[in-house]
C-alpha atoms as a PDB file:
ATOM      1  CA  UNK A   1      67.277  93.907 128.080  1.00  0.00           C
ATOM      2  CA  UNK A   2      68.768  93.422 131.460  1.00  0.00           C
ATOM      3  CA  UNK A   3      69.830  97.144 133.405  1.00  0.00           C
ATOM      4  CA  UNK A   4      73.393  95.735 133.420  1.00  0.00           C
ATOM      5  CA  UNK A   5      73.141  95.301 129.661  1.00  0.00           C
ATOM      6  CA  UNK A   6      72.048  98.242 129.300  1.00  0.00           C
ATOM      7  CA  UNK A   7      74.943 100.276 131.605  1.00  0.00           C
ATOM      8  CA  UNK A   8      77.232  97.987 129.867  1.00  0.00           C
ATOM      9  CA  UNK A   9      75.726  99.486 126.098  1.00  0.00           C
ATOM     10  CA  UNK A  10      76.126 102.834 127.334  1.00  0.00           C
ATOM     11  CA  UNK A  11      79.203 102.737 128.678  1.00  0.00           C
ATOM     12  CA  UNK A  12      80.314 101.379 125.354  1.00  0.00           C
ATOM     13  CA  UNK A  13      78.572 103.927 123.587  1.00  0.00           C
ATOM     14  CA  UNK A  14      79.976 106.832 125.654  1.00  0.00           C
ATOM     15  CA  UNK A  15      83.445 104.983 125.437  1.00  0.00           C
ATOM     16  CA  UNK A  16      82.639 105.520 121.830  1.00  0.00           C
ATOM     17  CA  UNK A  17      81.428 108.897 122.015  1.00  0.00           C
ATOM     18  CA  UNK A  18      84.683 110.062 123.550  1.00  0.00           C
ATOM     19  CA  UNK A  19      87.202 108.184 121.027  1.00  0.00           C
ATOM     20  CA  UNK A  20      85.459 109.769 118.088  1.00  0.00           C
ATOM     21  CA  UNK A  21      85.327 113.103 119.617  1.00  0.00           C
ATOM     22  CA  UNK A  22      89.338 112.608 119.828  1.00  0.00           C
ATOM     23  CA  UNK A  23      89.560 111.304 116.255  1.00  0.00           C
ATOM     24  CA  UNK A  24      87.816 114.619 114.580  1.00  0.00           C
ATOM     25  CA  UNK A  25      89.111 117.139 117.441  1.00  0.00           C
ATOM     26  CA  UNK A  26      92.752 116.044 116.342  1.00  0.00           C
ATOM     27  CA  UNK A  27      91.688 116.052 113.008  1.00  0.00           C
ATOM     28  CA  UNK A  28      90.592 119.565 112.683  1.00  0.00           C
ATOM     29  CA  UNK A  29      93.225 121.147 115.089  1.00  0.00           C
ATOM     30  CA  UNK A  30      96.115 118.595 115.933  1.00  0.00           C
ATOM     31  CA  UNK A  31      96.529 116.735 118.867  1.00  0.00           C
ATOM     32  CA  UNK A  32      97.652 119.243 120.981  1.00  0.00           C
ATOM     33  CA  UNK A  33      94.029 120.651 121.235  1.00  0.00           C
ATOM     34  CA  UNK A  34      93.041 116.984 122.360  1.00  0.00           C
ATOM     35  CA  UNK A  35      92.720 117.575 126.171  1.00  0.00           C
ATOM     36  CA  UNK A  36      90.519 115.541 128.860  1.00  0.00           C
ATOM     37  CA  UNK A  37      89.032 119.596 129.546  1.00  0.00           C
ATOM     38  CA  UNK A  38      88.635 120.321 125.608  1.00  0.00           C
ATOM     39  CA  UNK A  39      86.724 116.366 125.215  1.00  0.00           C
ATOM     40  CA  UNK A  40      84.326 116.947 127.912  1.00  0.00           C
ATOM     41  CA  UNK A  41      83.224 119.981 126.556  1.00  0.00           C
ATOM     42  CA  UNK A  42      83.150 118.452 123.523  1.00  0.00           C
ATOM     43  CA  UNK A  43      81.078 115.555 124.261  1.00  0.00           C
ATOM     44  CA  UNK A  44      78.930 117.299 127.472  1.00  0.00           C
ATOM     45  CA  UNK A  45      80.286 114.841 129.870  1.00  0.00           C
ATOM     46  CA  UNK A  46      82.743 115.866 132.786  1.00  0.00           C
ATOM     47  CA  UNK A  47      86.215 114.807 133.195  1.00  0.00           C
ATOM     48  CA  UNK A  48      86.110 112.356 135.844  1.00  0.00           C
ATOM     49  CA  UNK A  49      83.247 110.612 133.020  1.00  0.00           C
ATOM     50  CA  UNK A  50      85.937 110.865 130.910  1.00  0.00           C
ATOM     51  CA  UNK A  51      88.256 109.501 133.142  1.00  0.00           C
ATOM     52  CA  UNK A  52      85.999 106.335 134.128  1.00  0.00           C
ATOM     53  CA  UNK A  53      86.865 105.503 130.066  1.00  0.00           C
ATOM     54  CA  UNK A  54      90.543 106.320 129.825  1.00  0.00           C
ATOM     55  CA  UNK A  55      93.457 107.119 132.189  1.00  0.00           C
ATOM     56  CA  UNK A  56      93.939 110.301 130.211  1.00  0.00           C
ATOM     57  CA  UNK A  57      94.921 111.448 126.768  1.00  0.00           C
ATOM     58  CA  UNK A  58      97.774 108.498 126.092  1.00  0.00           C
ATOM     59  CA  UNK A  59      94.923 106.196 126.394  1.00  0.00           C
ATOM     60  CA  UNK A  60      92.624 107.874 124.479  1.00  0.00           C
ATOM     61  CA  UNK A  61      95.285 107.937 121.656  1.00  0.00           C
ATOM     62  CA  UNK A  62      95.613 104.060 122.030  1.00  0.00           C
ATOM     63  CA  UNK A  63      92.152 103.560 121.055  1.00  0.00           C
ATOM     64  CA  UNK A  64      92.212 106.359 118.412  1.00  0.00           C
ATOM     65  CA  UNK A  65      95.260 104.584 116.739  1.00  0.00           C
ATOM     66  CA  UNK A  66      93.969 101.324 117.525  1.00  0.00           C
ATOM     67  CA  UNK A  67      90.546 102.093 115.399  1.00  0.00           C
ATOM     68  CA  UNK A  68      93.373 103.603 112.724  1.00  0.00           C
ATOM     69  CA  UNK A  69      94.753 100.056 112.595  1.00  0.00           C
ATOM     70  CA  UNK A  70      91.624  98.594 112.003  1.00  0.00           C
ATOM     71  CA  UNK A  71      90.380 101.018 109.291  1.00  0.00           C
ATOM     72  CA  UNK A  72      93.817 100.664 108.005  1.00  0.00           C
ATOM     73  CA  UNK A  73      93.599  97.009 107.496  1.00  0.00           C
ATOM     74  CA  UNK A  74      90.423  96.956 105.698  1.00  0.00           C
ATOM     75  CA  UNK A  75      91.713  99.530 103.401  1.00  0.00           C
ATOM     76  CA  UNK A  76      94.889  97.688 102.858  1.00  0.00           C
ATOM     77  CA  UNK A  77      93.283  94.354 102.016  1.00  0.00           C
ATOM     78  CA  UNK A  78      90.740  96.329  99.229  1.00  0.00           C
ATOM     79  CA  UNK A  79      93.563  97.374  97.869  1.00  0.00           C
ATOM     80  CA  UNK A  80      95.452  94.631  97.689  1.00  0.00           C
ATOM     81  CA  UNK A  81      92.345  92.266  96.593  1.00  0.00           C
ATOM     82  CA  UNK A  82      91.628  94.386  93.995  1.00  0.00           C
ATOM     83  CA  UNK A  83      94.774  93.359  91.949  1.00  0.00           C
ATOM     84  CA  UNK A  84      95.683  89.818  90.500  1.00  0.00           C
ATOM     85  CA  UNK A  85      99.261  90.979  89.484  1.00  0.00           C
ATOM     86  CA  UNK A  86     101.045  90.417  92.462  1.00  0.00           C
ATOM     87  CA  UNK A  87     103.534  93.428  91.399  1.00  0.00           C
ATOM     88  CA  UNK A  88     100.086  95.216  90.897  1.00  0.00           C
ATOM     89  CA  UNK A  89      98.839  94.268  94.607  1.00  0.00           C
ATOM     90  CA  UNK A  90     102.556  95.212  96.504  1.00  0.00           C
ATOM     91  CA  UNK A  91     102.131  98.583  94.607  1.00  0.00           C
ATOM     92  CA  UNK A  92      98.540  99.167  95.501  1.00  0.00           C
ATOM     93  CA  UNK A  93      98.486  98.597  98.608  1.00  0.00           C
ATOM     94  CA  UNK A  94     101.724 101.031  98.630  1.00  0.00           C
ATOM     95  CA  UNK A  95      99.660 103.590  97.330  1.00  0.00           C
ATOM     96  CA  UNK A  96      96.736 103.079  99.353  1.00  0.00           C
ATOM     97  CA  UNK A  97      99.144 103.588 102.783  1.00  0.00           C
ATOM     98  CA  UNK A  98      99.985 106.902 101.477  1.00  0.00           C
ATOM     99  CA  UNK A  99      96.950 107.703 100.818  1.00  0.00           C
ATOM    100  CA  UNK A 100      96.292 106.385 104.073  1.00  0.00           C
ATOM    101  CA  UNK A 101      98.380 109.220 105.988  1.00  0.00           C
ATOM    102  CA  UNK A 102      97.865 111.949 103.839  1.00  0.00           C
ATOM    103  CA  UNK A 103      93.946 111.807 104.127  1.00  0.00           C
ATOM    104  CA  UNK A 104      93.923 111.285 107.989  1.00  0.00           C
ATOM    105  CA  UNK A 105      97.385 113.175 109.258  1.00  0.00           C
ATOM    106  CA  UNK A 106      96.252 113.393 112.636  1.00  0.00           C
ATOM    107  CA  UNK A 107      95.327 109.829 113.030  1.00  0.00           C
ATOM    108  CA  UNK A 108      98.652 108.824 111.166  1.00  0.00           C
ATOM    109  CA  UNK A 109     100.465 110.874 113.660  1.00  0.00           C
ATOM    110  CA  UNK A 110      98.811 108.848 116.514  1.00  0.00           C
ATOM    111  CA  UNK A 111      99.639 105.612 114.895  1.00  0.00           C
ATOM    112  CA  UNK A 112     102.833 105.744 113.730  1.00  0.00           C
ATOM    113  CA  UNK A 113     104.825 108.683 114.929  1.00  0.00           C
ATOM    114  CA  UNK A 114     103.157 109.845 118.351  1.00  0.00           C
ATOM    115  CA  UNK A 115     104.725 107.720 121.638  1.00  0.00           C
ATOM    116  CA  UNK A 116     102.032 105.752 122.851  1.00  0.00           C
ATOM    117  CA  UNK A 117     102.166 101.943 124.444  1.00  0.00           C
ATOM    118  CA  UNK A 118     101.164  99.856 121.720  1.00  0.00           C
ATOM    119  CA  UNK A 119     103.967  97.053 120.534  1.00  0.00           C
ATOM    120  CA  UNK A 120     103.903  95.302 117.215  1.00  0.00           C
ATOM    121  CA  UNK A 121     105.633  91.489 116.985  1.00  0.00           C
ATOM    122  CA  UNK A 122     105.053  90.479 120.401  1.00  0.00           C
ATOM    123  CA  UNK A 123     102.489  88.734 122.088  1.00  0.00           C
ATOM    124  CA  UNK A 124     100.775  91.184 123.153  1.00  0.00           C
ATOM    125  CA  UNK A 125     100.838  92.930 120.045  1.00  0.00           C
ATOM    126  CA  UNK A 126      96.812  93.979 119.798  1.00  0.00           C
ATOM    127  CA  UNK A 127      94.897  92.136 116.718  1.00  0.00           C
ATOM    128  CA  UNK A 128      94.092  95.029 114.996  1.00  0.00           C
ATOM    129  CA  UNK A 129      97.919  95.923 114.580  1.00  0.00           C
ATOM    130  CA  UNK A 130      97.873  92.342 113.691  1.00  0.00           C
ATOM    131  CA  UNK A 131      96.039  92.571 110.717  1.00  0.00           C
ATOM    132  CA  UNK A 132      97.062  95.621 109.212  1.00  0.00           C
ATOM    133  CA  UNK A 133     100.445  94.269 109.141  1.00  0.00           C
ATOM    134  CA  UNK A 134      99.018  91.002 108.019  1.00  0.00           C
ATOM    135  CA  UNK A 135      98.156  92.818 104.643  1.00  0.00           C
ATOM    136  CA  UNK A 136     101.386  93.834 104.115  1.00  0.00           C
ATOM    137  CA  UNK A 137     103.083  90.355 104.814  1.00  0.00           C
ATOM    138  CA  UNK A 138     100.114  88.803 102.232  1.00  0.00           C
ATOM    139  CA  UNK A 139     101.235  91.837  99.717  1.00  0.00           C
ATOM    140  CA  UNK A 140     104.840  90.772 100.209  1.00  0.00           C
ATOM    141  CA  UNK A 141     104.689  87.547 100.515  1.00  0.00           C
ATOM    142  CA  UNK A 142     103.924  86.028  96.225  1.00  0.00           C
ATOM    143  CA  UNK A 143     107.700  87.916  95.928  1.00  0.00           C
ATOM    144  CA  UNK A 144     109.642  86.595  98.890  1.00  0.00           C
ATOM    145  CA  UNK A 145     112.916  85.036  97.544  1.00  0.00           C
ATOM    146  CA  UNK A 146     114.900  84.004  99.963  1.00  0.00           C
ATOM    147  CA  UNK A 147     114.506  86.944 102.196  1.00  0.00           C
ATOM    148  CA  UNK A 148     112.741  86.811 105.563  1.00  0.00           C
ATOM    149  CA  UNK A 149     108.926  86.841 105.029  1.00  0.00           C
ATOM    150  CA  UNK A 150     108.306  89.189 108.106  1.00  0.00           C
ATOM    151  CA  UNK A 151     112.212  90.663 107.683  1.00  0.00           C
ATOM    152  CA  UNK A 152     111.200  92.033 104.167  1.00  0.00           C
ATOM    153  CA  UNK A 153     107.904  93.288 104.831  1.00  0.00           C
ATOM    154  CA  UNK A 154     109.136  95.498 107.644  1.00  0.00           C
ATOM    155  CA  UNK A 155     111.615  96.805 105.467  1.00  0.00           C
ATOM    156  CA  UNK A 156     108.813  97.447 102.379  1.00  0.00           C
ATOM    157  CA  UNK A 157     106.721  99.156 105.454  1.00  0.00           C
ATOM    158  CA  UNK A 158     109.409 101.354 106.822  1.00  0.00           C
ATOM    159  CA  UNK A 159     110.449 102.215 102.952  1.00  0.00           C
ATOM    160  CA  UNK A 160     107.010 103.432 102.561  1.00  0.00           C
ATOM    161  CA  UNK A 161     106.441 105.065 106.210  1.00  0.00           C
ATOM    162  CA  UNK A 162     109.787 107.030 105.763  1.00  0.00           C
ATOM    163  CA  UNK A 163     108.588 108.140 102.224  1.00  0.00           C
ATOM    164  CA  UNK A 164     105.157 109.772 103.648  1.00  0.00           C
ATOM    165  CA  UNK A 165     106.864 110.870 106.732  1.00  0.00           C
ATOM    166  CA  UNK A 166     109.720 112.990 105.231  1.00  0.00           C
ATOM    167  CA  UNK A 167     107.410 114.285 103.072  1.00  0.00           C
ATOM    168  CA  UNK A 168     104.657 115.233 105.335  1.00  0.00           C
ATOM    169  CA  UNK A 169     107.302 116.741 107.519  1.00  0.00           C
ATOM    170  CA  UNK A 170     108.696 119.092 104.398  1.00  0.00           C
ATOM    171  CA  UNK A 171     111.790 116.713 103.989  1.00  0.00           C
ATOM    172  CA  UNK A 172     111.122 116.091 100.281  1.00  0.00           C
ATOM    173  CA  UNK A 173     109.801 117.629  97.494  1.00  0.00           C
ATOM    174  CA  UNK A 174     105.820 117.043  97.659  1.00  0.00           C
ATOM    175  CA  UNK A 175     105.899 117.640  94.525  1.00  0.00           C
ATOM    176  CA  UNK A 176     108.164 114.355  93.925  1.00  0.00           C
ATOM    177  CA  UNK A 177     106.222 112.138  96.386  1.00  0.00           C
ATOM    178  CA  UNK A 178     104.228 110.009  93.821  1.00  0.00           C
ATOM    179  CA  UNK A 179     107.801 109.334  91.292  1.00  0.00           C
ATOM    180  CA  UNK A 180     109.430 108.088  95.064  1.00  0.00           C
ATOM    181  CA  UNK A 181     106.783 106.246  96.193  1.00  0.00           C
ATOM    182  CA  UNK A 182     106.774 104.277  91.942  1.00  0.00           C
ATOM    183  CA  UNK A 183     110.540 104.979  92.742  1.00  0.00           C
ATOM    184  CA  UNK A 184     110.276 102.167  96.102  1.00  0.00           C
ATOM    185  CA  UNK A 185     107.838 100.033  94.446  1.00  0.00           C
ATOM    186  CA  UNK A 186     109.543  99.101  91.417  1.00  0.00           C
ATOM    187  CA  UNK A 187     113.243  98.906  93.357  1.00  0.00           C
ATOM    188  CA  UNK A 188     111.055  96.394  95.736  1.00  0.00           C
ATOM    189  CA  UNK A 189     108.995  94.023  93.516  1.00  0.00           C
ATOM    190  CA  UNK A 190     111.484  94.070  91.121  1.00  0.00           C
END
């Protein structure tokens, strides 16, 4: 292995190191204990390491939520695999979004509700945003009428993202969440 491989490994590895770090810090005690001070200490680097990664905490969120997209996808697309029914699929992969933000608030938060510069349905809309929306449209798309493909599945998205957020939030009865959420699903596929 060439040196510059390697600097190039362990700067990956370090780059890594630090997103992680962010992921289970914000976890465990929000993002407001997420700070370039608390990481370094966190991952025994020292700031201006941490600062050779990521212009500062907005960009460490980007890659936080961008790795939530990703994990996101592949959990939307098990879920929605697992079903034949294409009623079946729309409603599991419905349930596995929820499930989605209320195992991993903090990385929801950074995702969907936290102001950070990452666009969806533009060009430079990132691929991993890409695909986690792509397993909505494929959830969406076997019960398309004649509504807009992409139209409809923002709509089924924001259904289910204001469902989990107003909840989370203490909006609406937890204790109602999972008769809304059949509630959406059957209005939708119906």
């Amino acid at each position: 292995m060439s040196i510059q491989a390697r600097r190039e490994r362990e700067r990956a590895e370090r780059q890594q190191l630090i997103v992680t770090a962010a992921r289970e810090l914000a976890e465990s005690e929000g993002w407001d204990a997420v700070t370039t001070r608390r990481l370094a200490e966190e991952i025994e680097y020292s700031q201006p390491v941490l600062y050779s990664h990521f212009k500062g905490k907005d960009a460490i969120m980007v890659a936080v939520a961008l790795e939530g997209f990703a994990d996101l996808a592949v959990e939307l697309r098990a879920a929605r695999t697992a079903e034949t029914d294409p009623r079946q699929a729309l409603a599991a992969v419905g349930a596995a979004y929820a499930m989605f933000g209320e195992r991993r608030p903090a990385l929801y938060d950074a995702m969907f509700t936290h102001v950070i510069d990452l666009r969806f349905g533009s060009a430079e809309t990132p691929p991993a945003l890409r695909e986690a929306f792509g397993e909505f449209l494929e959830a969406v798309r076997p019960l398309v009428r004649d509504d807009d493909l992409e139209t409809l599945t923002e709509t089924f998205w924001s259904g289910l993202h204001g469902l989990l957020t107003l909840m989370r939030n203490g909006r609406l009865r937890r204790d109602h969440h999972e008769q809304r959420l059949a509630l959406l699903l059957s209005r939708f596929s119906g």
